[in-house]
C-alpha atoms as a PDB file:
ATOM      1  CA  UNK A   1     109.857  96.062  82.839  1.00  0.00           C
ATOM      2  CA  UNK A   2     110.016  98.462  79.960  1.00  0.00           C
ATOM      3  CA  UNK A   3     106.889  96.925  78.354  1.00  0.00           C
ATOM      4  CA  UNK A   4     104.946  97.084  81.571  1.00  0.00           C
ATOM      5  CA  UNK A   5     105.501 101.172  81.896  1.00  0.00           C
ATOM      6  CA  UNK A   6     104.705 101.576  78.250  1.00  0.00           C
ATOM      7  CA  UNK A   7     101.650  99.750  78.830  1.00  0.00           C
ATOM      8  CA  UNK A   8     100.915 101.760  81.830  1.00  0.00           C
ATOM      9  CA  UNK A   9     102.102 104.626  80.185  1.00  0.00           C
ATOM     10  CA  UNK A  10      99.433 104.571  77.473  1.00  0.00           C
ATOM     11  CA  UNK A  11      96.537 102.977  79.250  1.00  0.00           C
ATOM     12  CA  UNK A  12      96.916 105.204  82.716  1.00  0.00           C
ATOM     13  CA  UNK A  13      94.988 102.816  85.019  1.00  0.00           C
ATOM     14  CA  UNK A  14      93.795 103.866  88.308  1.00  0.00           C
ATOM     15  CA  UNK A  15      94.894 100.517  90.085  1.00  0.00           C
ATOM     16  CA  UNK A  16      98.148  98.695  89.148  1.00  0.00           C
ATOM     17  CA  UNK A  17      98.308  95.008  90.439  1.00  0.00           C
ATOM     18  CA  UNK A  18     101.672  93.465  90.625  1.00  0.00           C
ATOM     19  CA  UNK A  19     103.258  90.292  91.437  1.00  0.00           C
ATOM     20  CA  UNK A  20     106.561  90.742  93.618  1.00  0.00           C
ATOM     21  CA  UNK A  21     108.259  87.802  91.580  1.00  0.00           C
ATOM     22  CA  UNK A  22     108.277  88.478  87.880  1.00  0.00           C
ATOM     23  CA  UNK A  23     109.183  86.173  85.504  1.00  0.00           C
ATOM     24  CA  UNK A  24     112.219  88.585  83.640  1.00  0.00           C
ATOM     25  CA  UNK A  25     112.100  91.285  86.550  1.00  0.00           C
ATOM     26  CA  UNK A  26     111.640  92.053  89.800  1.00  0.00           C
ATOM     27  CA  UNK A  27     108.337  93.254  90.911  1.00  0.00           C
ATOM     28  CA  UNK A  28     110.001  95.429  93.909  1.00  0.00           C
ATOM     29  CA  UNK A  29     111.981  97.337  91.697  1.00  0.00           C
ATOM     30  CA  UNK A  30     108.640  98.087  89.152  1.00  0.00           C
ATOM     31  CA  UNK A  31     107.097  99.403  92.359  1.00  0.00           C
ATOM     32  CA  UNK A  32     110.031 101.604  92.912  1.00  0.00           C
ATOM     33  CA  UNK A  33     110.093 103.005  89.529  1.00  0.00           C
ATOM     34  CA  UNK A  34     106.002 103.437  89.312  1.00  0.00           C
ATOM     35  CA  UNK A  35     106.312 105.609  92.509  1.00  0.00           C
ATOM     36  CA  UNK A  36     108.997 107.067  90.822  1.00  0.00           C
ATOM     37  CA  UNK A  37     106.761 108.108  87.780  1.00  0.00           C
ATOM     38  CA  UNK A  38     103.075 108.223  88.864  1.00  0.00           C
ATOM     39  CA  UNK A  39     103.301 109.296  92.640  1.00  0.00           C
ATOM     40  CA  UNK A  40      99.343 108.883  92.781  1.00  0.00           C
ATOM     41  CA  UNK A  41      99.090 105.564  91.116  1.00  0.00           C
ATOM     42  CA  UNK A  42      97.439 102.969  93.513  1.00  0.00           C
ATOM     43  CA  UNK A  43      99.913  99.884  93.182  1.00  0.00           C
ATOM     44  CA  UNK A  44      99.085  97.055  95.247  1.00  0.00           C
ATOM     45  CA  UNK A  45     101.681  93.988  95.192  1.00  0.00           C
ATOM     46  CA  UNK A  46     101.151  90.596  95.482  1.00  0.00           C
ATOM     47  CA  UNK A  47     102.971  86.742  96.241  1.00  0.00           C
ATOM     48  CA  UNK A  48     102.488  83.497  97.079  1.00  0.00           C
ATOM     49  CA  UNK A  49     105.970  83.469  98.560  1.00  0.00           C
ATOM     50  CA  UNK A  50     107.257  84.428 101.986  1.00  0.00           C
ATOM     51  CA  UNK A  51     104.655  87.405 102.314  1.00  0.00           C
ATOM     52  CA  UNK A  52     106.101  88.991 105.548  1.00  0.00           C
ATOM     53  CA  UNK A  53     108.812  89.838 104.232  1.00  0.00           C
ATOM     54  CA  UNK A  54     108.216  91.009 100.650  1.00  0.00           C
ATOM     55  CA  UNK A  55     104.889  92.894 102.458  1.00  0.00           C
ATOM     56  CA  UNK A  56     107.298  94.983 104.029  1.00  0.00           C
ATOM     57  CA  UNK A  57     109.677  95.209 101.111  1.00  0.00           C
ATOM     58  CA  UNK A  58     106.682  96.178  98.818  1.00  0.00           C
ATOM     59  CA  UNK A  59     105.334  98.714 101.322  1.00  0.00           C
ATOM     60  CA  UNK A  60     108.446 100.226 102.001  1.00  0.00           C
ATOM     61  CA  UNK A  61     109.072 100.262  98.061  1.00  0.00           C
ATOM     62  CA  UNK A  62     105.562 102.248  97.865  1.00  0.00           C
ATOM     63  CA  UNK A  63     103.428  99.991  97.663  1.00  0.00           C
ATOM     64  CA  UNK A  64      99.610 101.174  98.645  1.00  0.00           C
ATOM     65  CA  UNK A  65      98.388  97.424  99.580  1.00  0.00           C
ATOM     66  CA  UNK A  66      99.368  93.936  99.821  1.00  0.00           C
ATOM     67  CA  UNK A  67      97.649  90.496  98.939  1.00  0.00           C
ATOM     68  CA  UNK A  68      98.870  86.679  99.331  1.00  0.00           C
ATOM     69  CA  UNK A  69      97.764  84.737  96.749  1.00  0.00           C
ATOM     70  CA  UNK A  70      96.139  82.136  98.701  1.00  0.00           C
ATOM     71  CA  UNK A  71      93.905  83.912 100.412  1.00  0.00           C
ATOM     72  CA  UNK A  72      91.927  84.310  97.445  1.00  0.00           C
ATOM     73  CA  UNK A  73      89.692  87.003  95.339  1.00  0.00           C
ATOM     74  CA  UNK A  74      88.099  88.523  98.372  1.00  0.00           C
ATOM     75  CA  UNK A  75      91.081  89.540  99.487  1.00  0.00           C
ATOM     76  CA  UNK A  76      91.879  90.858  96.608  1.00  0.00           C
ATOM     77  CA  UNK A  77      88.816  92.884  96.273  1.00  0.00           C
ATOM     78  CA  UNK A  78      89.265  93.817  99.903  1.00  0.00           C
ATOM     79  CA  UNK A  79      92.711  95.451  99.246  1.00  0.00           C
ATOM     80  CA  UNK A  80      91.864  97.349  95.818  1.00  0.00           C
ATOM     81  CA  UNK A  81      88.620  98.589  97.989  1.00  0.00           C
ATOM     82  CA  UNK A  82      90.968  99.836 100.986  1.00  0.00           C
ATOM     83  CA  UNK A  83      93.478 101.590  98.438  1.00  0.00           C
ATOM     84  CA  UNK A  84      91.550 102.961  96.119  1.00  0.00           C
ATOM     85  CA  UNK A  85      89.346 104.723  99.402  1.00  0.00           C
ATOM     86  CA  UNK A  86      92.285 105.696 100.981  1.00  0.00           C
ATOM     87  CA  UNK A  87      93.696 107.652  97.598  1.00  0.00           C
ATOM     88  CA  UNK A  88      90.658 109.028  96.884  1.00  0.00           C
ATOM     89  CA  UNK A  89      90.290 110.387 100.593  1.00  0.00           C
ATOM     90  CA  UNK A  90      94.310 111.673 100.341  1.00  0.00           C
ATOM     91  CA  UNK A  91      93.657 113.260  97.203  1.00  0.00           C
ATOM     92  CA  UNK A  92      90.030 114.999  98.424  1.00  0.00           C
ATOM     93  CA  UNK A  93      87.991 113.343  96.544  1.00  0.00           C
ATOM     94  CA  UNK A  94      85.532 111.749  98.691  1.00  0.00           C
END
C-alpha cells in the first residue's frame, strides 16, 4: 500500500480506481487511508467478488462510486462520469 500513496502522492490524480481485493493489501483499508489523506480525491472501488457486500464496505469506507467487473467498460465510464460530476458540483465547480 505504501507504493500506491507514493504514487498517488506524486502524480495527484483526480480519479483513483481501486480494486477491493489486492494482491499484498486490502483495497478497503487503501480507501480508508486515501480519505484519510486526500478528503477530495474521487476513489471509486471495484470487484468481481460478492459486490453487495464490499459496495457497502467500500462506500462506507469512503468510497465515491462502485463498479463490478463484469458489467464491463460502460459501467465503468458511467461511474467515473457520476463521481467526478458529483465532486465537481460539491466542490462549486460546475
Amino acid at each position: 500500500m505504501n507504493d500506491t500513496l507514493t504514487g498517488i502522492r506524486q502524480t495527484n490524480p483526480d480519479v483513483v480506481l481501486t480494486d477491493i481485493q489486492l494482491g499484498s493489501s486490502n483495497g478497503i483499508e487503501l480507501i480508508r487511508e486515501l480519505r484519510r489523506l486526500y478528503p477530495g480525491l474521487t476513489i471509486i472501488a471495484m470487484t468481481m467478488f460478492d459486490p453487495v457486500r464490499h459496495e457497502r464496505q467500500a462506500r462506507a469506507t469512503g468510497a465515491d462510486g462502485f463498479v463490478v467487473k463484469q458489467e464491463g467498460a460502460e459501467s465503468l465510464f458511467a461511474a467515473i462520469r457520476s463521481t467526478s460530476i458529483r465532486n465537481q458540483s460539491s466542490a462549486g465547480l460546475t
